[in-house]
PDB file of N, CA and C in Angstrom:
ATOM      1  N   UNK A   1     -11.410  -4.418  11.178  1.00  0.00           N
ATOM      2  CA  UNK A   1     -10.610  -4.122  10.016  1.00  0.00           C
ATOM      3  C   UNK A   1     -11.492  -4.272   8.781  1.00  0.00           C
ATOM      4  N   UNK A   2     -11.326  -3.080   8.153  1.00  0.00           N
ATOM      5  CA  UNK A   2     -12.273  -3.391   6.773  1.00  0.00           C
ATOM      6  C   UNK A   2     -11.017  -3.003   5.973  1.00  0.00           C
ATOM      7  N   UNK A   3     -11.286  -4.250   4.526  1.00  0.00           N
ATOM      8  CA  UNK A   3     -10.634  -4.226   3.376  1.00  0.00           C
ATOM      9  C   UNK A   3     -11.418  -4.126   2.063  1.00  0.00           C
ATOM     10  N   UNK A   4     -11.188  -3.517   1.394  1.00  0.00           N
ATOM     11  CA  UNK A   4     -11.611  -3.203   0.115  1.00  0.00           C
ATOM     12  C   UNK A   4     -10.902  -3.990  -0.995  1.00  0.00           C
ATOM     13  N   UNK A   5     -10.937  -5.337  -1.880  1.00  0.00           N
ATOM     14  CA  UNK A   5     -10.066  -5.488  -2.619  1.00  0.00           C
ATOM     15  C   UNK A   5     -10.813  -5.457  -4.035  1.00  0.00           C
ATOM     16  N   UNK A   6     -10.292  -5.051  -5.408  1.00  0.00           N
ATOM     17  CA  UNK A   6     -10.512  -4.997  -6.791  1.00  0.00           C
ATOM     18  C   UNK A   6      -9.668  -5.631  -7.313  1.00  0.00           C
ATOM     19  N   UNK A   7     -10.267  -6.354  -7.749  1.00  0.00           N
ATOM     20  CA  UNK A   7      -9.248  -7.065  -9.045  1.00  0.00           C
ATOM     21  C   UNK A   7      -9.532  -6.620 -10.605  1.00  0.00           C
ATOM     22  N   UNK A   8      -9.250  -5.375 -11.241  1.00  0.00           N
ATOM     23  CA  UNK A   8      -9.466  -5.384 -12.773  1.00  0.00           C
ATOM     24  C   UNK A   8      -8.377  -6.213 -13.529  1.00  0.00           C
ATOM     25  N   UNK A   9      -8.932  -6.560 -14.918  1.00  0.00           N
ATOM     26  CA  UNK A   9      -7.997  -7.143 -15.945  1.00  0.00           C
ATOM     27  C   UNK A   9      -7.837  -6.256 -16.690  1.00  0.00           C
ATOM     28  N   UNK A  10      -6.764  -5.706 -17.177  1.00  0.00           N
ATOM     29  CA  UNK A  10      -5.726  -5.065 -18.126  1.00  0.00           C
ATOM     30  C   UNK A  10      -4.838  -5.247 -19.056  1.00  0.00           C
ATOM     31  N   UNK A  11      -5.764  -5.330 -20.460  1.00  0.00           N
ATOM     32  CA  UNK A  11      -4.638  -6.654 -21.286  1.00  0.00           C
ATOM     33  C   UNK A  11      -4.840  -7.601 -20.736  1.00  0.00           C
ATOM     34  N   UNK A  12      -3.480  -8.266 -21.133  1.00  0.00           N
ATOM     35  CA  UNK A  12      -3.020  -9.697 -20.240  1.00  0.00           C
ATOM     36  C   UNK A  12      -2.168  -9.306 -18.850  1.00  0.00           C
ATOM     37  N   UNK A  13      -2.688  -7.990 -18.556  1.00  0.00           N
ATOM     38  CA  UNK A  13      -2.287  -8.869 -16.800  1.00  0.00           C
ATOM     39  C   UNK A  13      -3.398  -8.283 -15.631  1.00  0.00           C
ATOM     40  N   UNK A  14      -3.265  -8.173 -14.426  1.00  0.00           N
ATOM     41  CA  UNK A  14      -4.619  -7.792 -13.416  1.00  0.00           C
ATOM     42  C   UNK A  14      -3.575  -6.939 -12.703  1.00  0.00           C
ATOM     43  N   UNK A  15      -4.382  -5.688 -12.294  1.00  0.00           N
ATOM     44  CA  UNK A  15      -4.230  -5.030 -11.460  1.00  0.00           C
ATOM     45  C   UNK A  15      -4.748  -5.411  -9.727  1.00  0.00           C
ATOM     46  N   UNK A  16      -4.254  -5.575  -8.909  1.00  0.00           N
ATOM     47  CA  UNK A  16      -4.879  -6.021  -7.758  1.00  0.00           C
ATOM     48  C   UNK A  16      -5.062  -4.705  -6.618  1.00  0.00           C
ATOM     49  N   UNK A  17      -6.067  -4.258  -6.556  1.00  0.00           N
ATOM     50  CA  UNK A  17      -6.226  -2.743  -6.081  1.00  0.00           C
ATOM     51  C   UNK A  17      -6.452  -3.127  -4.373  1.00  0.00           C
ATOM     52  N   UNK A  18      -5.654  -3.093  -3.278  1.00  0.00           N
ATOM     53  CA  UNK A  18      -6.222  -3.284  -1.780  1.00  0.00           C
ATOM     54  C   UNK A  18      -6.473  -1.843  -1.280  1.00  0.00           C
ATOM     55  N   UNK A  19      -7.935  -1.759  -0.816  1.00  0.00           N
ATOM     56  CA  UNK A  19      -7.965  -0.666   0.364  1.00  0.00           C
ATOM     57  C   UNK A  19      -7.915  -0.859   1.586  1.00  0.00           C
ATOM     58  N   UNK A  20      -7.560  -0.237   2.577  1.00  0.00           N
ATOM     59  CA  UNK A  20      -7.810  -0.164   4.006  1.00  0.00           C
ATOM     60  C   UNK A  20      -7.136   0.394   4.777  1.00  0.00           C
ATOM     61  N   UNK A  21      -7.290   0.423   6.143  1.00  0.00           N
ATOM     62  CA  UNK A  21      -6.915   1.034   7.152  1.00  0.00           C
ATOM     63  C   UNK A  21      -5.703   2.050   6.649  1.00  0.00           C
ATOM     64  N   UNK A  22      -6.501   2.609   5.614  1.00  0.00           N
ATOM     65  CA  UNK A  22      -5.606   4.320   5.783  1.00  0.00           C
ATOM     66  C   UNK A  22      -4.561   3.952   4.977  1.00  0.00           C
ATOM     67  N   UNK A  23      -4.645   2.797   4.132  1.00  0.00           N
ATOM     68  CA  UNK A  23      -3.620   2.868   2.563  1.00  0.00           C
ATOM     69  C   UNK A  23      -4.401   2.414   1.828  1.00  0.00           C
ATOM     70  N   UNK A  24      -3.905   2.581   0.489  1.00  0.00           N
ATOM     71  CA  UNK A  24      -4.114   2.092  -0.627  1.00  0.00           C
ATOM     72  C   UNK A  24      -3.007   1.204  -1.582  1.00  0.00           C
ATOM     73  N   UNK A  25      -2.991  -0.102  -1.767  1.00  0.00           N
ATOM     74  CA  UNK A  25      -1.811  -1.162  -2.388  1.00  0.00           C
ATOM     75  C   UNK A  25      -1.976  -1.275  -3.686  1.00  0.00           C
ATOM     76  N   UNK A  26      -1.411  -0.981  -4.694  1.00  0.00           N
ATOM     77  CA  UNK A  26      -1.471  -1.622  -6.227  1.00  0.00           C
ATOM     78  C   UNK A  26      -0.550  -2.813  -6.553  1.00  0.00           C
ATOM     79  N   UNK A  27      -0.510  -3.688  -6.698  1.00  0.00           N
ATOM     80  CA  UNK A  27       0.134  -4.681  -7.269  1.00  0.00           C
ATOM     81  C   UNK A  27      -0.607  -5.117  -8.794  1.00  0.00           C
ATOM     82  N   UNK A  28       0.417  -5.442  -9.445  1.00  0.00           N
ATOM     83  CA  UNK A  28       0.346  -5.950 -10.595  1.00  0.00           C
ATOM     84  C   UNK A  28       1.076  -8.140 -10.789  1.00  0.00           C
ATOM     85  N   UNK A  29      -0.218  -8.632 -10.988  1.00  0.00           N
ATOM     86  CA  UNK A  29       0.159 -10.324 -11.673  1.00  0.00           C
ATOM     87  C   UNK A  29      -0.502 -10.387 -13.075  1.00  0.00           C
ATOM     88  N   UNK A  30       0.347 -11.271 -12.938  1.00  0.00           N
ATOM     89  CA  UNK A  30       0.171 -12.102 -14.639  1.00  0.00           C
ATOM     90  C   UNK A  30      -0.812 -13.243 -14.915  1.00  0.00           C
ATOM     91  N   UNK A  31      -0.849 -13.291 -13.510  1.00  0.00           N
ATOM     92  CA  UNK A  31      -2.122 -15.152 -13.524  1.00  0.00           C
ATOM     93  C   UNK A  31      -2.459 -14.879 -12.413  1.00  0.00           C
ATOM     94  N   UNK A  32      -3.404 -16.259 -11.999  1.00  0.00           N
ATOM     95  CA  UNK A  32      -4.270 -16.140 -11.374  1.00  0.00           C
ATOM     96  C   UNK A  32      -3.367 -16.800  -9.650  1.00  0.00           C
ATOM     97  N   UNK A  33      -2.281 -17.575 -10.108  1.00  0.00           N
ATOM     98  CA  UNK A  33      -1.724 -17.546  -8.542  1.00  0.00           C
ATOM     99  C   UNK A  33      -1.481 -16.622  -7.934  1.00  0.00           C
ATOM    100  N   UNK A  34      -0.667 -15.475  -9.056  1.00  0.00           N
ATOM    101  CA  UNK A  34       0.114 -14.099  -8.909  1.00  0.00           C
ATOM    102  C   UNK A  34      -1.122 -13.126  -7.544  1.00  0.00           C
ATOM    103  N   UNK A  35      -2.144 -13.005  -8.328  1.00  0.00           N
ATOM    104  CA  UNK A  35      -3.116 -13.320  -7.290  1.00  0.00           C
ATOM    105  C   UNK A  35      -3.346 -13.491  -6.223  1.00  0.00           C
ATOM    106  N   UNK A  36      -3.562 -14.496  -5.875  1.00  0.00           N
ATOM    107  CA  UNK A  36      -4.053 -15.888  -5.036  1.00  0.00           C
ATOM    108  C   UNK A  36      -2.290 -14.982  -3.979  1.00  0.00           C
ATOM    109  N   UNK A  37      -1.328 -15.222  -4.460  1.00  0.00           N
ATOM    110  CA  UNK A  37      -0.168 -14.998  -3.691  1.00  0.00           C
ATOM    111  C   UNK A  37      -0.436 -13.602  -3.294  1.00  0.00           C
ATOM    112  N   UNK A  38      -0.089 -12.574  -4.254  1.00  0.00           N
ATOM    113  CA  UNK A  38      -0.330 -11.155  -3.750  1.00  0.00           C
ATOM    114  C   UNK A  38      -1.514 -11.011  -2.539  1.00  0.00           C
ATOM    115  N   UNK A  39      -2.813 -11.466  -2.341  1.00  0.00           N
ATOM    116  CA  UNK A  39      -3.860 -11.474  -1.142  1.00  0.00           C
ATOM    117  C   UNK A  39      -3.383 -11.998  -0.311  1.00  0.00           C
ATOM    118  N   UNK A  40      -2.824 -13.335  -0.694  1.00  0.00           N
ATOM    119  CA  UNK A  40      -2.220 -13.868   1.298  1.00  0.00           C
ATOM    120  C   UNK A  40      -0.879 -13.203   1.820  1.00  0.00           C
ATOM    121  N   UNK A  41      -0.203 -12.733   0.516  1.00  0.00           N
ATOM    122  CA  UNK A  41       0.616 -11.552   1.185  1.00  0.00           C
ATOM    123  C   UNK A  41       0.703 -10.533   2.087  1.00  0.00           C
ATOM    124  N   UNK A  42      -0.646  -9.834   1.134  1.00  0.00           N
ATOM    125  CA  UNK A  42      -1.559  -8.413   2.005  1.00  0.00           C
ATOM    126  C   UNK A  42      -2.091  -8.646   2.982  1.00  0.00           C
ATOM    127  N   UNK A  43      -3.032  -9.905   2.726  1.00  0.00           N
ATOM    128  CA  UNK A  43      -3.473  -9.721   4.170  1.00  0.00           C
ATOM    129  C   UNK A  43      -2.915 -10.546   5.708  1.00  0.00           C
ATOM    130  N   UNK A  44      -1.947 -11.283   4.929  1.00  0.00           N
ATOM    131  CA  UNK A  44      -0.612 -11.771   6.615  1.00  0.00           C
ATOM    132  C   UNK A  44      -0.365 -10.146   6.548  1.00  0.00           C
ATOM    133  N   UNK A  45       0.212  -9.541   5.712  1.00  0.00           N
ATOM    134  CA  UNK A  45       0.945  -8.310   6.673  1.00  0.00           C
ATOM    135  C   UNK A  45      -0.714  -7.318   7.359  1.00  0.00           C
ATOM    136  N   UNK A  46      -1.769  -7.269   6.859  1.00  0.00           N
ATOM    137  CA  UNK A  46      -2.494  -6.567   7.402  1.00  0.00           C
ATOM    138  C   UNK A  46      -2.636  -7.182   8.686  1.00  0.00           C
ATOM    139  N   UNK A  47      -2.682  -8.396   8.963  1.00  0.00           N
ATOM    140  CA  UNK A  47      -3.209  -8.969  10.012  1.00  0.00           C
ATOM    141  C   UNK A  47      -2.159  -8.973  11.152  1.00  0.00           C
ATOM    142  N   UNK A  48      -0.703  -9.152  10.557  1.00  0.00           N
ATOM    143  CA  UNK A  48       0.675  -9.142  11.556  1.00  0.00           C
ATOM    144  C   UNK A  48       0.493  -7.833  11.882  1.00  0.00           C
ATOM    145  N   UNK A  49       0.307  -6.782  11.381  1.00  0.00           N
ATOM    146  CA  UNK A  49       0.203  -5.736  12.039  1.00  0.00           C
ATOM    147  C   UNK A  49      -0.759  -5.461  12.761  1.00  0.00           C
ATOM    148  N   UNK A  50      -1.583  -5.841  12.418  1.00  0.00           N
ATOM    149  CA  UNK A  50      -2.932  -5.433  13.600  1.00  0.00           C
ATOM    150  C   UNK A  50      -2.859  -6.416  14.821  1.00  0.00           C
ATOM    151  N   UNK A  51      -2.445  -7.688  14.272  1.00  0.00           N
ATOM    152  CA  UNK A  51      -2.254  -8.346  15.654  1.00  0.00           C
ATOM    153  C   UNK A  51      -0.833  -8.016  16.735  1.00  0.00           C
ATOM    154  N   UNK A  52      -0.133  -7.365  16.339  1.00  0.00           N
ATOM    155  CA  UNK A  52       0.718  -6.471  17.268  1.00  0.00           C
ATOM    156  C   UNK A  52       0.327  -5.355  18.150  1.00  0.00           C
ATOM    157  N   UNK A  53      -0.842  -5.051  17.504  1.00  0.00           N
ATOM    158  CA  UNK A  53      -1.311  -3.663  18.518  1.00  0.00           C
ATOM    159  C   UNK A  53      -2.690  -4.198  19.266  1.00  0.00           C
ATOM    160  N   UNK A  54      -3.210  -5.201  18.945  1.00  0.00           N
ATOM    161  CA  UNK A  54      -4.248  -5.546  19.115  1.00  0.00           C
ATOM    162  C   UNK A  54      -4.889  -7.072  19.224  1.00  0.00           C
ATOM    163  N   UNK A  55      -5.603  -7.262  19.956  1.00  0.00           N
ATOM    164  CA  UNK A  55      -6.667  -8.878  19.420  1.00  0.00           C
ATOM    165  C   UNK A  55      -7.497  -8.988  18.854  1.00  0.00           C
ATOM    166  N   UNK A  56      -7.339  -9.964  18.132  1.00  0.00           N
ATOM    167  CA  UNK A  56      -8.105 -10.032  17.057  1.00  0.00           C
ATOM    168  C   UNK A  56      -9.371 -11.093  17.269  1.00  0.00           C
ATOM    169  N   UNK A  57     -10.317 -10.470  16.818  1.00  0.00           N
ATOM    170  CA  UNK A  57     -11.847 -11.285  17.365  1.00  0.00           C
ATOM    171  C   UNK A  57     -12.688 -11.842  16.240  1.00  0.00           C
ATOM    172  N   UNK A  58     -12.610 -13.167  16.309  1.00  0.00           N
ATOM    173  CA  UNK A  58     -13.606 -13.842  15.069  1.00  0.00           C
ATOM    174  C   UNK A  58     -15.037 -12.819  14.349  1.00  0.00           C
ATOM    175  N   UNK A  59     -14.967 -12.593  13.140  1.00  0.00           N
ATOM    176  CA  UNK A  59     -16.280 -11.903  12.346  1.00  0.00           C
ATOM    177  C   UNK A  59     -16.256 -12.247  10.849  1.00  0.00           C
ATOM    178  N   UNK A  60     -17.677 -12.190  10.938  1.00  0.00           N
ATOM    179  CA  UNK A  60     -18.021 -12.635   9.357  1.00  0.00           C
ATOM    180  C   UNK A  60     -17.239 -12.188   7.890  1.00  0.00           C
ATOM    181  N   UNK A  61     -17.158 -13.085   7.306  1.00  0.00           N
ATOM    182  CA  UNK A  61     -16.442 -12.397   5.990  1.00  0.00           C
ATOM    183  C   UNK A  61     -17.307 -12.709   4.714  1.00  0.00           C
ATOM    184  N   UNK A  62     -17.537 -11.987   4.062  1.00  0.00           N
ATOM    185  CA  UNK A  62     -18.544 -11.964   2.674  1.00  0.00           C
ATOM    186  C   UNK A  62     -17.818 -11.748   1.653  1.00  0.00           C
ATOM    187  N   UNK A  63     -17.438 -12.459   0.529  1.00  0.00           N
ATOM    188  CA  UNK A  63     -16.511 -12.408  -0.898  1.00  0.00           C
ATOM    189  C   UNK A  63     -17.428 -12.162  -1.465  1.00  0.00           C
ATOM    190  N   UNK A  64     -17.020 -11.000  -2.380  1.00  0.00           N
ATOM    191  CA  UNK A  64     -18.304 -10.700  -3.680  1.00  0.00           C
ATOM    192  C   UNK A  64     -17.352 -10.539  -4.813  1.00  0.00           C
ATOM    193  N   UNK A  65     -17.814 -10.837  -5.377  1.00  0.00           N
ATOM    194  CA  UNK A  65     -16.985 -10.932  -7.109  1.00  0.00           C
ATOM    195  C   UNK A  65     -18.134 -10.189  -8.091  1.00  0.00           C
ATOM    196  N   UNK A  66     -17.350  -8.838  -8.637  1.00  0.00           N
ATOM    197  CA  UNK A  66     -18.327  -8.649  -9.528  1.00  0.00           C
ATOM    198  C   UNK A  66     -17.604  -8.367 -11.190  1.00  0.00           C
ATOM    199  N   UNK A  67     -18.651  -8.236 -11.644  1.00  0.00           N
ATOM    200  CA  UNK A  67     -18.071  -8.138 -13.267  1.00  0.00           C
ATOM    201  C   UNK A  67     -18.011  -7.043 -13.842  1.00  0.00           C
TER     202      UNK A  67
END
């Protein structure tokens, strides 16, 4: 499973941009939990779904933050 996530700031609030497996998610927060919540959202449901069709096998994960 590859995910693509962007976070731009807009004004005062963030756009939270998810790519992957054949969608694209926009959500909009106000802070930084809004955030923090919206990702463990996305990715329990990315993962509940993939783990319904499939097993899921330990692999590396790399966070990059850019400016």
């Amino acid at each position: 499973m590859d995910l693509s996530i962007r976070i731009i700031q807009d004004g005062d609030e963030y756009q939270v941009i998810i790519e992957g497996e054949g969608s694209t998610r926009i959500s909009r927060a106000r802070n930084i939990d809004e955030i923090i919540n919206i990702l463990s959202n996305e990715i329990r449901d990315a993962l509940t779904t993939r783990n319904s069709t499939e097993t899921l096998e330990p692999s590396n994960c790399t966070l990059r933050v850019g400016t």
